[in-house]
PDB file of N, CA and C in Angstrom:
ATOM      1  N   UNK A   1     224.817 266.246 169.712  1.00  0.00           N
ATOM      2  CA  UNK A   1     225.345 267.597 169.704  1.00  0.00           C
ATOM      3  C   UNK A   1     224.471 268.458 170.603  1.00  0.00           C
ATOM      4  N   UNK A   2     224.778 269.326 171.383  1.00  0.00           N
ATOM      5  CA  UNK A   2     224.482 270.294 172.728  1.00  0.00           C
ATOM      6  C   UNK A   2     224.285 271.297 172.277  1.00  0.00           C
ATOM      7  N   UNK A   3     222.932 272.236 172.025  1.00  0.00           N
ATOM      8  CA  UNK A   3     222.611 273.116 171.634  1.00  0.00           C
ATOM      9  C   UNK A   3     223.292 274.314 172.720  1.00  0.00           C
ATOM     10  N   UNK A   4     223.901 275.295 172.279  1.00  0.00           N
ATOM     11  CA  UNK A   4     224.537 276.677 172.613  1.00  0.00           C
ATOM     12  C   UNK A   4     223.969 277.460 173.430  1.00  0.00           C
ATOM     13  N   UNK A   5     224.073 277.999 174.601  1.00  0.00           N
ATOM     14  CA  UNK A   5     222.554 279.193 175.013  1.00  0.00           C
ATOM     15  C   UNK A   5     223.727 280.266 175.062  1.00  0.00           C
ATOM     16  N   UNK A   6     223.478 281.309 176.078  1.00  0.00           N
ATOM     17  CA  UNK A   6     224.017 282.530 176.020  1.00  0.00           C
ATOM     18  C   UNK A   6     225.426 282.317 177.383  1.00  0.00           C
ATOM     19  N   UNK A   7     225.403 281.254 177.332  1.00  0.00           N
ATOM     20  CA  UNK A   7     226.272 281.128 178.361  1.00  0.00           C
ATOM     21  C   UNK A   7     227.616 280.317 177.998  1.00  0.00           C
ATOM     22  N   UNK A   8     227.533 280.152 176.703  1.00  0.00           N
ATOM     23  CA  UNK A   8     228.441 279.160 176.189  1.00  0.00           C
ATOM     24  C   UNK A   8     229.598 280.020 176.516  1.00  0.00           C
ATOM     25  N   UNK A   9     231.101 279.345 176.400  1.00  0.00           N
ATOM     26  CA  UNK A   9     232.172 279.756 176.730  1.00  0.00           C
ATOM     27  C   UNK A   9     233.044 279.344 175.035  1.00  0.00           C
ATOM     28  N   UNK A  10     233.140 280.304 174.290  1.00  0.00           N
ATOM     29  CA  UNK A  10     233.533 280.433 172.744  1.00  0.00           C
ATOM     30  C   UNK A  10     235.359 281.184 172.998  1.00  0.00           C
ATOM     31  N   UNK A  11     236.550 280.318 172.205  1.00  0.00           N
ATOM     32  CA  UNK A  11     237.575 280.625 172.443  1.00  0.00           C
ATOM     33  C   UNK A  11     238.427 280.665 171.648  1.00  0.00           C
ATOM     34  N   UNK A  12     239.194 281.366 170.965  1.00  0.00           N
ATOM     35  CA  UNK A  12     239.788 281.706 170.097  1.00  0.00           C
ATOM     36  C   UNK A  12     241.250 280.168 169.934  1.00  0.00           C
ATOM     37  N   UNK A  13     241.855 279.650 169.624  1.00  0.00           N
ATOM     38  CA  UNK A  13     243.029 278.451 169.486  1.00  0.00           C
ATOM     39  C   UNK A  13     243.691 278.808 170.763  1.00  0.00           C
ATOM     40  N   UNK A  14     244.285 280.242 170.576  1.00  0.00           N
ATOM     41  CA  UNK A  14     244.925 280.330 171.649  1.00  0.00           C
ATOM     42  C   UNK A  14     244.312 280.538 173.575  1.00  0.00           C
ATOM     43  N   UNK A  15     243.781 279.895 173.335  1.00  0.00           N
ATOM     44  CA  UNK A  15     242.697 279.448 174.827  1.00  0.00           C
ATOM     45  C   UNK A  15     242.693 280.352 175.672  1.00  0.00           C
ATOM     46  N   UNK A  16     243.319 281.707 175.601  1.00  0.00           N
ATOM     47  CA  UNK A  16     242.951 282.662 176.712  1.00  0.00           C
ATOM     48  C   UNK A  16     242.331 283.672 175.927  1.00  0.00           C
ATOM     49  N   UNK A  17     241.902 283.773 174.637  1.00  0.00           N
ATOM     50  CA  UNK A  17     240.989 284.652 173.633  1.00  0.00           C
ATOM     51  C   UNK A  17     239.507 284.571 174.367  1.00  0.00           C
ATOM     52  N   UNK A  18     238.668 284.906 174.848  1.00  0.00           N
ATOM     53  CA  UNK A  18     237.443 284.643 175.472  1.00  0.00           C
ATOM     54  C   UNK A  18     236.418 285.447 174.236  1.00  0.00           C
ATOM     55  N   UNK A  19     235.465 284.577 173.351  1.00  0.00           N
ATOM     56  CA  UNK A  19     234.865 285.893 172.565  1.00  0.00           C
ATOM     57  C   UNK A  19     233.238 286.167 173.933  1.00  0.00           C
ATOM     58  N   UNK A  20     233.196 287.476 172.951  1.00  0.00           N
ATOM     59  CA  UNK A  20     231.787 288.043 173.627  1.00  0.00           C
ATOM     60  C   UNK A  20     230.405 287.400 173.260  1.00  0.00           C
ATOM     61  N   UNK A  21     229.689 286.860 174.226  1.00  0.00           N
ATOM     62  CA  UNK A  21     228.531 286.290 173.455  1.00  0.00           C
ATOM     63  C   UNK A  21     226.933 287.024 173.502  1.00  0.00           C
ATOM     64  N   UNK A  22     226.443 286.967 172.691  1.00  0.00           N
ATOM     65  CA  UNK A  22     225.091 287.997 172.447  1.00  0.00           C
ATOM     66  C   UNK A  22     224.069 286.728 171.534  1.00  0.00           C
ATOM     67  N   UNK A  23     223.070 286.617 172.559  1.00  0.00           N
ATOM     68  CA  UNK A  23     221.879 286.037 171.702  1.00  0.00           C
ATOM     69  C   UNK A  23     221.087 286.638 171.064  1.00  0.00           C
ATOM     70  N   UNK A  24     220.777 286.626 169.754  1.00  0.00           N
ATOM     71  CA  UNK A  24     220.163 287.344 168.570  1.00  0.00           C
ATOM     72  C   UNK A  24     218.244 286.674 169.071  1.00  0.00           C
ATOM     73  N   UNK A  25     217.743 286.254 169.670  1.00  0.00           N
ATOM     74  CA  UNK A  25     216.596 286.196 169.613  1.00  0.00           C
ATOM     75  C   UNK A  25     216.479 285.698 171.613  1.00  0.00           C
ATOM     76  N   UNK A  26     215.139 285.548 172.068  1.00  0.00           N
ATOM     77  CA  UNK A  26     214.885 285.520 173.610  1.00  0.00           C
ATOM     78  C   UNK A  26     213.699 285.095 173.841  1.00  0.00           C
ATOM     79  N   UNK A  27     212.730 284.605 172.895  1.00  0.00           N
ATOM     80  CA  UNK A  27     212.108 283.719 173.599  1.00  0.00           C
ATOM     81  C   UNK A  27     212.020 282.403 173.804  1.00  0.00           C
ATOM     82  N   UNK A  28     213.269 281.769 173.121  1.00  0.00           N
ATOM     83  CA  UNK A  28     213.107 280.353 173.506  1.00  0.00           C
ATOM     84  C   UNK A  28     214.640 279.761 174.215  1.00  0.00           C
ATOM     85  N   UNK A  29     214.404 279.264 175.377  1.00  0.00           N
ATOM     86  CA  UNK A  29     215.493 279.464 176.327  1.00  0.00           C
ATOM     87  C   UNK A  29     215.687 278.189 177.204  1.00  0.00           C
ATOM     88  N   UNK A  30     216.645 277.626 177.716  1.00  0.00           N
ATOM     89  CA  UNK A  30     217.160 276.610 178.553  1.00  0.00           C
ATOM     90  C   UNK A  30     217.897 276.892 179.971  1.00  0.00           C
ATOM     91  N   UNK A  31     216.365 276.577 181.026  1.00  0.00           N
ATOM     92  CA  UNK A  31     216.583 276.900 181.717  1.00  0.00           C
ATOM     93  C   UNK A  31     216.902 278.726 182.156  1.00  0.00           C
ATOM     94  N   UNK A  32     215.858 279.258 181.414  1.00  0.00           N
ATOM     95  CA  UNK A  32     216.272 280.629 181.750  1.00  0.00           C
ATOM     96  C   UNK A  32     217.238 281.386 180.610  1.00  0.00           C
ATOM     97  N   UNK A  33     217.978 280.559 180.290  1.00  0.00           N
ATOM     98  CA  UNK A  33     219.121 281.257 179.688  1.00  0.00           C
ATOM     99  C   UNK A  33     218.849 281.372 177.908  1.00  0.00           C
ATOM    100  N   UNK A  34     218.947 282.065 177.214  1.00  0.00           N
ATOM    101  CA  UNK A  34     218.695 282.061 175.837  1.00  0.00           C
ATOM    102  C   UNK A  34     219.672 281.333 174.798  1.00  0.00           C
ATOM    103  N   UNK A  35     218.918 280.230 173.701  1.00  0.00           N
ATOM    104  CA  UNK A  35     219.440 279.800 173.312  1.00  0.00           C
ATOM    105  C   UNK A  35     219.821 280.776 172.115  1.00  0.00           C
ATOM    106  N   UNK A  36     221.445 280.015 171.217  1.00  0.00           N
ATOM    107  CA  UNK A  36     222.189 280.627 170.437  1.00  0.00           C
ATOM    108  C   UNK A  36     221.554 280.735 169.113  1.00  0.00           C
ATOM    109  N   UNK A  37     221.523 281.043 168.312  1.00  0.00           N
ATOM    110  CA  UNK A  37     221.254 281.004 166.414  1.00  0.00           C
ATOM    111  C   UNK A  37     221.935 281.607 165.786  1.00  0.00           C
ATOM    112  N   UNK A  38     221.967 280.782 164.433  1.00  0.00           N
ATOM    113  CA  UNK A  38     222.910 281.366 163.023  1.00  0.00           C
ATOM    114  C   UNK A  38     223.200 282.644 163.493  1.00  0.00           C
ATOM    115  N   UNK A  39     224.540 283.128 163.336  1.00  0.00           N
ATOM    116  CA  UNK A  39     224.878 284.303 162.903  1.00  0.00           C
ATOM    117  C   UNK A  39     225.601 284.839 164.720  1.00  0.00           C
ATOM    118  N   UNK A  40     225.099 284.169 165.674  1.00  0.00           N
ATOM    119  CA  UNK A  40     225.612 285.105 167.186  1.00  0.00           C
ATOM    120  C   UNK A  40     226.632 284.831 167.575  1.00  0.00           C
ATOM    121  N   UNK A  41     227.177 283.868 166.864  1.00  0.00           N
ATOM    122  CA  UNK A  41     228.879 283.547 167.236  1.00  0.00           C
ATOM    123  C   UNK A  41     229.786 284.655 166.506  1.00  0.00           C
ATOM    124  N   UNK A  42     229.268 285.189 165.084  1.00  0.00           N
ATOM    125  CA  UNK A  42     229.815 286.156 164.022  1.00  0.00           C
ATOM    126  C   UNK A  42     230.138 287.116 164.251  1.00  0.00           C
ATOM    127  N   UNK A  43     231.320 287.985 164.432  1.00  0.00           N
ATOM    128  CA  UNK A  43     231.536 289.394 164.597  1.00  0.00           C
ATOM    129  C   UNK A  43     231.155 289.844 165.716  1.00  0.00           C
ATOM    130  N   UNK A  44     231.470 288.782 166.592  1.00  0.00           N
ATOM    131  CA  UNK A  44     232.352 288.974 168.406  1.00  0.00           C
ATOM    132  C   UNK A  44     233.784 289.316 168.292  1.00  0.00           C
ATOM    133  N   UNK A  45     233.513 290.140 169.641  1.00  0.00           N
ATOM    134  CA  UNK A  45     234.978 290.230 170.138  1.00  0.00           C
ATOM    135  C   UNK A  45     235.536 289.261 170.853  1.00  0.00           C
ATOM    136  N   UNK A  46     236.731 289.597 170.713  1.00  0.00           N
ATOM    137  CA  UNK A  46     237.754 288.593 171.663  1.00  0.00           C
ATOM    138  C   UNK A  46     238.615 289.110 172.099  1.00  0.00           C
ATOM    139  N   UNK A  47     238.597 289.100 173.443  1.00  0.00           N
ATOM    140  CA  UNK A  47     239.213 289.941 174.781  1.00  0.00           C
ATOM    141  C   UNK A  47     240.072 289.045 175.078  1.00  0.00           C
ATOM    142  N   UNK A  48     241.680 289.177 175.872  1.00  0.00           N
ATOM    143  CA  UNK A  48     242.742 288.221 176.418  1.00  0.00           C
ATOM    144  C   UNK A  48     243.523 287.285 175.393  1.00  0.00           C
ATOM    145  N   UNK A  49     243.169 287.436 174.123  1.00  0.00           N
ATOM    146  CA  UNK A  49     244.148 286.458 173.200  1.00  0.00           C
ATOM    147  C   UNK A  49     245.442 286.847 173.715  1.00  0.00           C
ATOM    148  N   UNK A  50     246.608 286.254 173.732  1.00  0.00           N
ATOM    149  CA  UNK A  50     247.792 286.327 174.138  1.00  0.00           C
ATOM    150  C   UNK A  50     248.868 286.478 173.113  1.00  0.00           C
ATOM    151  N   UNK A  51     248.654 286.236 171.594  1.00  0.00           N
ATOM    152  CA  UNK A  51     249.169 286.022 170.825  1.00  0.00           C
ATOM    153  C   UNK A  51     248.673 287.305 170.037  1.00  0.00           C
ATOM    154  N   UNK A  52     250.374 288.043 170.318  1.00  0.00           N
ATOM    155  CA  UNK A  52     250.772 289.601 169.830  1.00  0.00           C
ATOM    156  C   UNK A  52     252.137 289.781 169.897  1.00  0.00           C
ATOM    157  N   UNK A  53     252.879 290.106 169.440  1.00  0.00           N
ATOM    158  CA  UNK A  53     253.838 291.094 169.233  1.00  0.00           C
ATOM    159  C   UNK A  53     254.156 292.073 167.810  1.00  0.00           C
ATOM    160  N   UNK A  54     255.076 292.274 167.536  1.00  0.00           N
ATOM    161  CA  UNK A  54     255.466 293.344 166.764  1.00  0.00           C
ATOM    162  C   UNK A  54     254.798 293.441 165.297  1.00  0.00           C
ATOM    163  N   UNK A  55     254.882 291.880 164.783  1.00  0.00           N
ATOM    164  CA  UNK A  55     254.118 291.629 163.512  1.00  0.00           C
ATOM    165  C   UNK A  55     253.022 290.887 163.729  1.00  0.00           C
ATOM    166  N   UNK A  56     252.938 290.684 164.878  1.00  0.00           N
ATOM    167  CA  UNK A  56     251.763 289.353 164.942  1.00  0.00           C
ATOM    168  C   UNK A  56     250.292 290.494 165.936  1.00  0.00           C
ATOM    169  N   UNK A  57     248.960 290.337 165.346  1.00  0.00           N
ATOM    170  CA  UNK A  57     247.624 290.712 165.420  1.00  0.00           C
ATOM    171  C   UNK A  57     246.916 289.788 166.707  1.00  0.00           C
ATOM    172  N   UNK A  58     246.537 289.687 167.465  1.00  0.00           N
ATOM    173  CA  UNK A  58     245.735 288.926 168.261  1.00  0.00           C
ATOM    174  C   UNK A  58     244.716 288.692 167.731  1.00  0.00           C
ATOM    175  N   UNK A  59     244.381 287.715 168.382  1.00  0.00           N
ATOM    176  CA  UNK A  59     242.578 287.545 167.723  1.00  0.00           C
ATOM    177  C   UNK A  59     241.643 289.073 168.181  1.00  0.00           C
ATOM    178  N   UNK A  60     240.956 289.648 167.909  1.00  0.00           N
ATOM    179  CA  UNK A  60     240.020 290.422 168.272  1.00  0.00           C
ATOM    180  C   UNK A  60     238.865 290.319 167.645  1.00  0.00           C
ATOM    181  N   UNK A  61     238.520 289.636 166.826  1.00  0.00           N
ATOM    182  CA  UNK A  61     237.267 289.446 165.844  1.00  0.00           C
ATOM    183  C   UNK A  61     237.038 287.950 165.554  1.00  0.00           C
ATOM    184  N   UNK A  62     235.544 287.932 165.827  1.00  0.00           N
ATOM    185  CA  UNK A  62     235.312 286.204 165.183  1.00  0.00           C
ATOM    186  C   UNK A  62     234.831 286.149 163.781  1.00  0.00           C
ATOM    187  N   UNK A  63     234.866 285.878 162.902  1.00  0.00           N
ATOM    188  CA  UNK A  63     234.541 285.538 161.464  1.00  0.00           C
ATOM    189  C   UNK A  63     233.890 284.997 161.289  1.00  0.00           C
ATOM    190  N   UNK A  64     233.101 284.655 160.008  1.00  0.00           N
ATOM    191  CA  UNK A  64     231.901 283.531 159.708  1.00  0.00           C
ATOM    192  C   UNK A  64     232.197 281.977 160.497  1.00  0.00           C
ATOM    193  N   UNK A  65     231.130 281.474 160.797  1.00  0.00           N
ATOM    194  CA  UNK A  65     230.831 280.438 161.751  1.00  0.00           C
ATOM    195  C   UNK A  65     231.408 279.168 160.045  1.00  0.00           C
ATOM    196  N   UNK A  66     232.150 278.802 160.120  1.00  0.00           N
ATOM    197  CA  UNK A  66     232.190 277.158 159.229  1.00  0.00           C
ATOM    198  C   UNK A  66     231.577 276.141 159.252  1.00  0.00           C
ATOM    199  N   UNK A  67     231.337 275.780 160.473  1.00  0.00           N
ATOM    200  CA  UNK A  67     230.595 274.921 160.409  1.00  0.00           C
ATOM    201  C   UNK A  67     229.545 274.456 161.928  1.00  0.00           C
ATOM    202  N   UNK A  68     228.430 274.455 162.541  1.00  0.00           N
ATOM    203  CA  UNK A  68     228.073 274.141 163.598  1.00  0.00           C
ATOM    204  C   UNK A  68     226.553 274.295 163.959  1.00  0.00           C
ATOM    205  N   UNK A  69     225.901 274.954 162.809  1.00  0.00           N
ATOM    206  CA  UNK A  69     224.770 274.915 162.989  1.00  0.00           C
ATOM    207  C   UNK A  69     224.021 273.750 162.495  1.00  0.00           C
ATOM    208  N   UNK A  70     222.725 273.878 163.388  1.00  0.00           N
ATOM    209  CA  UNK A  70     221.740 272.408 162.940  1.00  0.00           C
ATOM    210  C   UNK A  70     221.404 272.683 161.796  1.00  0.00           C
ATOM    211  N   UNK A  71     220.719 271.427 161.198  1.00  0.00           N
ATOM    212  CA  UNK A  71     220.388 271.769 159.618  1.00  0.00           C
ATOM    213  C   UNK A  71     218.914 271.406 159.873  1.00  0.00           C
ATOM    214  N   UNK A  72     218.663 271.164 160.904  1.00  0.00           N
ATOM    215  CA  UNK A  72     217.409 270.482 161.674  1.00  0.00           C
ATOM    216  C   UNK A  72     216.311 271.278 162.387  1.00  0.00           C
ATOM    217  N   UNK A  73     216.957 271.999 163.597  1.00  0.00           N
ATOM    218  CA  UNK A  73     216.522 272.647 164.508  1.00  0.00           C
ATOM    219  C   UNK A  73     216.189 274.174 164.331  1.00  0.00           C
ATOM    220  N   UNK A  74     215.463 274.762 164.256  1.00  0.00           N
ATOM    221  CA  UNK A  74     215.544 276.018 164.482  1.00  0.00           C
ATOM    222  C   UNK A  74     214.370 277.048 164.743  1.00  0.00           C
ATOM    223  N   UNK A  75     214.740 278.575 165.044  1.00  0.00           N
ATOM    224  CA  UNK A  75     214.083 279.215 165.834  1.00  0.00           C
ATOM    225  C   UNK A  75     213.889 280.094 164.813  1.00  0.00           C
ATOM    226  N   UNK A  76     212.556 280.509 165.289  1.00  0.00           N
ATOM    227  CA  UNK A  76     212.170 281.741 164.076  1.00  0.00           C
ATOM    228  C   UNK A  76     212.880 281.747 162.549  1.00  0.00           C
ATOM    229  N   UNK A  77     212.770 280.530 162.170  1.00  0.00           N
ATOM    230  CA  UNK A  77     213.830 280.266 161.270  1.00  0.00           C
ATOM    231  C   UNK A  77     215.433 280.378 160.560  1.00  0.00           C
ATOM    232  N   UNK A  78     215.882 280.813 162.512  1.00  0.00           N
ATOM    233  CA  UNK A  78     217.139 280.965 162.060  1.00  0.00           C
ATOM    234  C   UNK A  78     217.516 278.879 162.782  1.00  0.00           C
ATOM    235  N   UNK A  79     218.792 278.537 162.080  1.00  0.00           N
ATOM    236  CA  UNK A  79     219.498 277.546 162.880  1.00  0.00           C
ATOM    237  C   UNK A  79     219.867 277.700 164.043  1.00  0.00           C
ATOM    238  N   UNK A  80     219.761 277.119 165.065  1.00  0.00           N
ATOM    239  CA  UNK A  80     220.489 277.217 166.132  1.00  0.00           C
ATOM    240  C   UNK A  80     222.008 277.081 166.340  1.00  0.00           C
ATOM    241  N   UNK A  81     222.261 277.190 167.111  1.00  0.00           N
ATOM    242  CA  UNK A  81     224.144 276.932 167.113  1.00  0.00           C
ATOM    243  C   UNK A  81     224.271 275.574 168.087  1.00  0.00           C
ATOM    244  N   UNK A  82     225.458 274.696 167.388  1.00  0.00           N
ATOM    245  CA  UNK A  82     225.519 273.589 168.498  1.00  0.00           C
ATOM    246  C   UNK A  82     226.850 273.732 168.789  1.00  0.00           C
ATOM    247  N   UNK A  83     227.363 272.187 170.130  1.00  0.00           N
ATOM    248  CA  UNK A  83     228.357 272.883 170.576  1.00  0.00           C
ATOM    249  C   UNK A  83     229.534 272.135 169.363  1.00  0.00           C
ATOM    250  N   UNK A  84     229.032 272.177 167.844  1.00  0.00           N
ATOM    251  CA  UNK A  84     230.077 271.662 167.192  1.00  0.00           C
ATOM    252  C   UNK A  84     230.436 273.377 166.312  1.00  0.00           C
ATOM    253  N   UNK A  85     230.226 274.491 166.927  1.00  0.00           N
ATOM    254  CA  UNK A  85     230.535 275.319 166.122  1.00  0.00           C
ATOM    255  C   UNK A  85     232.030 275.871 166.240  1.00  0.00           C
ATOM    256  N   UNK A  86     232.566 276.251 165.145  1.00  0.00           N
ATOM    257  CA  UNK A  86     233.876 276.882 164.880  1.00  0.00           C
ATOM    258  C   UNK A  86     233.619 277.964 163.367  1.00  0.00           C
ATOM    259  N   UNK A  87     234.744 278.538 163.773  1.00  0.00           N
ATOM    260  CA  UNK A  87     235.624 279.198 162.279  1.00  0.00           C
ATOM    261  C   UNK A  87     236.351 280.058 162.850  1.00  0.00           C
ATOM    262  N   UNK A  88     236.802 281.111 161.572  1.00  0.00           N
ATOM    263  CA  UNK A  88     238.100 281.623 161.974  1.00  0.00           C
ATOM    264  C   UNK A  88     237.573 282.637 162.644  1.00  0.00           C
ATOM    265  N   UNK A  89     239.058 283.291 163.015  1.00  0.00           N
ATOM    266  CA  UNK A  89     239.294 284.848 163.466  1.00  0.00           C
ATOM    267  C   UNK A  89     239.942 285.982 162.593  1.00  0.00           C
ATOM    268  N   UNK A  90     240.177 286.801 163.544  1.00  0.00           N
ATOM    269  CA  UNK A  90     241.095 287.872 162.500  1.00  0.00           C
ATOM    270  C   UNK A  90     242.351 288.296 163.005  1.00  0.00           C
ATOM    271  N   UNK A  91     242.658 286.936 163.732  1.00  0.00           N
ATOM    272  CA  UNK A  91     244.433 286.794 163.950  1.00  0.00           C
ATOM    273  C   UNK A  91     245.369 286.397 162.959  1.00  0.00           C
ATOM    274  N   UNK A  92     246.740 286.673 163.473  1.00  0.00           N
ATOM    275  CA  UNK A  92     247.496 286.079 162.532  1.00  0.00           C
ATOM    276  C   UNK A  92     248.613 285.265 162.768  1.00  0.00           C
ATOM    277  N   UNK A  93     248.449 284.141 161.665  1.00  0.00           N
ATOM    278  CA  UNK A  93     248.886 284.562 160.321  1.00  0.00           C
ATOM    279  C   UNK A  93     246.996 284.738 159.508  1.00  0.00           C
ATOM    280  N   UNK A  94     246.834 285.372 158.817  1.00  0.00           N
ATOM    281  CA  UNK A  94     245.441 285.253 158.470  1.00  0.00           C
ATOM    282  C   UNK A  94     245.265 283.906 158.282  1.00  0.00           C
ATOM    283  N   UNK A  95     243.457 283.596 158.465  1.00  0.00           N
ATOM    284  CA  UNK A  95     242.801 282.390 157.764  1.00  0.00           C
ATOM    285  C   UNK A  95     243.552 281.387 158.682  1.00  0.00           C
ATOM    286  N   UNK A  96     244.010 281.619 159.453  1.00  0.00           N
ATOM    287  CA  UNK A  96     244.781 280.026 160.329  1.00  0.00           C
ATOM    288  C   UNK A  96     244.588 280.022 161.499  1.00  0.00           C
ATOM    289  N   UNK A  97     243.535 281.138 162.140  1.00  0.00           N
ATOM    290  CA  UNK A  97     243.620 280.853 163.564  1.00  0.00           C
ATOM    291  C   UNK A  97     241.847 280.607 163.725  1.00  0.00           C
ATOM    292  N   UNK A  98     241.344 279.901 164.392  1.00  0.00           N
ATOM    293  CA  UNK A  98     240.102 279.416 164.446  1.00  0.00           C
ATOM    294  C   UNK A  98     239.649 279.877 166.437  1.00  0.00           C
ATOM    295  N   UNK A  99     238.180 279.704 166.161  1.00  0.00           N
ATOM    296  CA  UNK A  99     237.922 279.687 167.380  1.00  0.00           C
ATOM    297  C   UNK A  99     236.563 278.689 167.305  1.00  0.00           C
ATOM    298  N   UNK A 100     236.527 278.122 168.865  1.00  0.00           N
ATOM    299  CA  UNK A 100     235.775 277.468 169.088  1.00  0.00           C
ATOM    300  C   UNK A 100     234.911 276.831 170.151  1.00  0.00           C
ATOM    301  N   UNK A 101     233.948 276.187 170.581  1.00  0.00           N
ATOM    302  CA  UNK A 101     233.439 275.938 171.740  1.00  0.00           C
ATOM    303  C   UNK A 101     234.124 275.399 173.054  1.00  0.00           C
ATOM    304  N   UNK A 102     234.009 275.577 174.001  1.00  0.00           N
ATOM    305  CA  UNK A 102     234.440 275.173 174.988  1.00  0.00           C
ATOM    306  C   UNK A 102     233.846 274.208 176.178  1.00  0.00           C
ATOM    307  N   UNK A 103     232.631 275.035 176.019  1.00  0.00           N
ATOM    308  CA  UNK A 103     231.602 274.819 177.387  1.00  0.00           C
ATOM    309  C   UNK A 103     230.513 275.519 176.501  1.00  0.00           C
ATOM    310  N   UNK A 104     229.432 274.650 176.494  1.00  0.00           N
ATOM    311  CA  UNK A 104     227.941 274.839 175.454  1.00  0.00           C
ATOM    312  C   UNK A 104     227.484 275.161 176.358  1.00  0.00           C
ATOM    313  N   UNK A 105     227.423 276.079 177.719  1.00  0.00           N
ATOM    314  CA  UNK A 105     226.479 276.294 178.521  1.00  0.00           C
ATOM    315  C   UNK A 105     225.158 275.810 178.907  1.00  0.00           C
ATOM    316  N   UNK A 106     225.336 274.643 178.615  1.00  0.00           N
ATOM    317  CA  UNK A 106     224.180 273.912 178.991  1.00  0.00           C
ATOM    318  C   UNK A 106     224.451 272.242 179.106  1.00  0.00           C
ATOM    319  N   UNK A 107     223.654 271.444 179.626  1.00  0.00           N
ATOM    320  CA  UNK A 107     223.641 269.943 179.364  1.00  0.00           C
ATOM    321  C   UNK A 107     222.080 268.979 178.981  1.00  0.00           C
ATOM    322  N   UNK A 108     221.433 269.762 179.004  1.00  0.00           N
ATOM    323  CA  UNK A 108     220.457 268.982 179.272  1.00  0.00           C
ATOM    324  C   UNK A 108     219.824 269.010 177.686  1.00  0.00           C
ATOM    325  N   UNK A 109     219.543 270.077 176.605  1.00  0.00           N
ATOM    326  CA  UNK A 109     219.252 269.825 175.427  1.00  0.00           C
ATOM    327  C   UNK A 109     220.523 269.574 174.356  1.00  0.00           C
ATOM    328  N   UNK A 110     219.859 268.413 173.331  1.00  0.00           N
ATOM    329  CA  UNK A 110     220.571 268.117 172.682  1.00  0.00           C
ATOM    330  C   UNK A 110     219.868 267.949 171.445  1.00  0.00           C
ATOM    331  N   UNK A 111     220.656 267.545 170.068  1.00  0.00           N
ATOM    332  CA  UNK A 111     220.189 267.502 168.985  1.00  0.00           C
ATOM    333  C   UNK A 111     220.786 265.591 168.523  1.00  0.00           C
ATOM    334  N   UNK A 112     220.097 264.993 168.084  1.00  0.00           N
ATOM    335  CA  UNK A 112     220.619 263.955 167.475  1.00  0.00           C
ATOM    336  C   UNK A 112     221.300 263.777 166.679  1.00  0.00           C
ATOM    337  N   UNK A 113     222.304 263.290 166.158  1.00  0.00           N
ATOM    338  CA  UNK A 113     222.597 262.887 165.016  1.00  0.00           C
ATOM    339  C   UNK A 113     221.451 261.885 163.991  1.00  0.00           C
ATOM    340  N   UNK A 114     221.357 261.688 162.784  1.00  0.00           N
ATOM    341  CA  UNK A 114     220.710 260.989 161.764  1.00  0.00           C
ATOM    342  C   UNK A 114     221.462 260.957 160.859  1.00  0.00           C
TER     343      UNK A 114
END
């Protein structure tokens, strides 16, 4: 699993949702770029979802992360984010639209499985 930096590319189901990404801490970094932790995927925006009309909400909000952090790794004691992270949004129909990694902005660190 591919640890997250600030460059990851995070996307709502409907693949033109782009969320906003913000790294919660900066000194420990890949290649320059800052890696992700618990909580910086949470309560992004999401710009370009396509999925709207009259009754239907676009994604605009990311929701608690479900599942993707290390249980292993981490920074200032938060978890890091890998590129297995997801959860929902605040599209609709509620609770059914998810978002998720695309591009972990990085290749070169990784986490093992055990």
């Amino acid at each position: 699993m591919i640890l997250l930096t600030e460059d990851a590319d995070l996307r709502c189901a409907h693949q033109l949702g782009r969320v906003s990404i913000a790294a919660g801490q900066g000194w420990v970094r890949i290649e320059g770029r800052k890696v992700l932790v618990a909580h910086d995927p949470e309560s992004r925006s999401i710009s370009g979802c396509p999925n709207y009309g009259p009754t239907i909400k676009p994604c605009t909000t990311t929701l608690a992360v479900q599942r993707g952090y290390s249980s292993w790794v981490r920074i200032d004691g938060h978890r890091v984010c890998l590129d297995t992270v997801t959860g929902m949004t605040d599209g609709t129909p509620p609770g059914t639209v998810k978002y998720q990694v695309c591009d972990s902005g990085q290749r070169f660190v990784r986490q093992e499985q055990s």
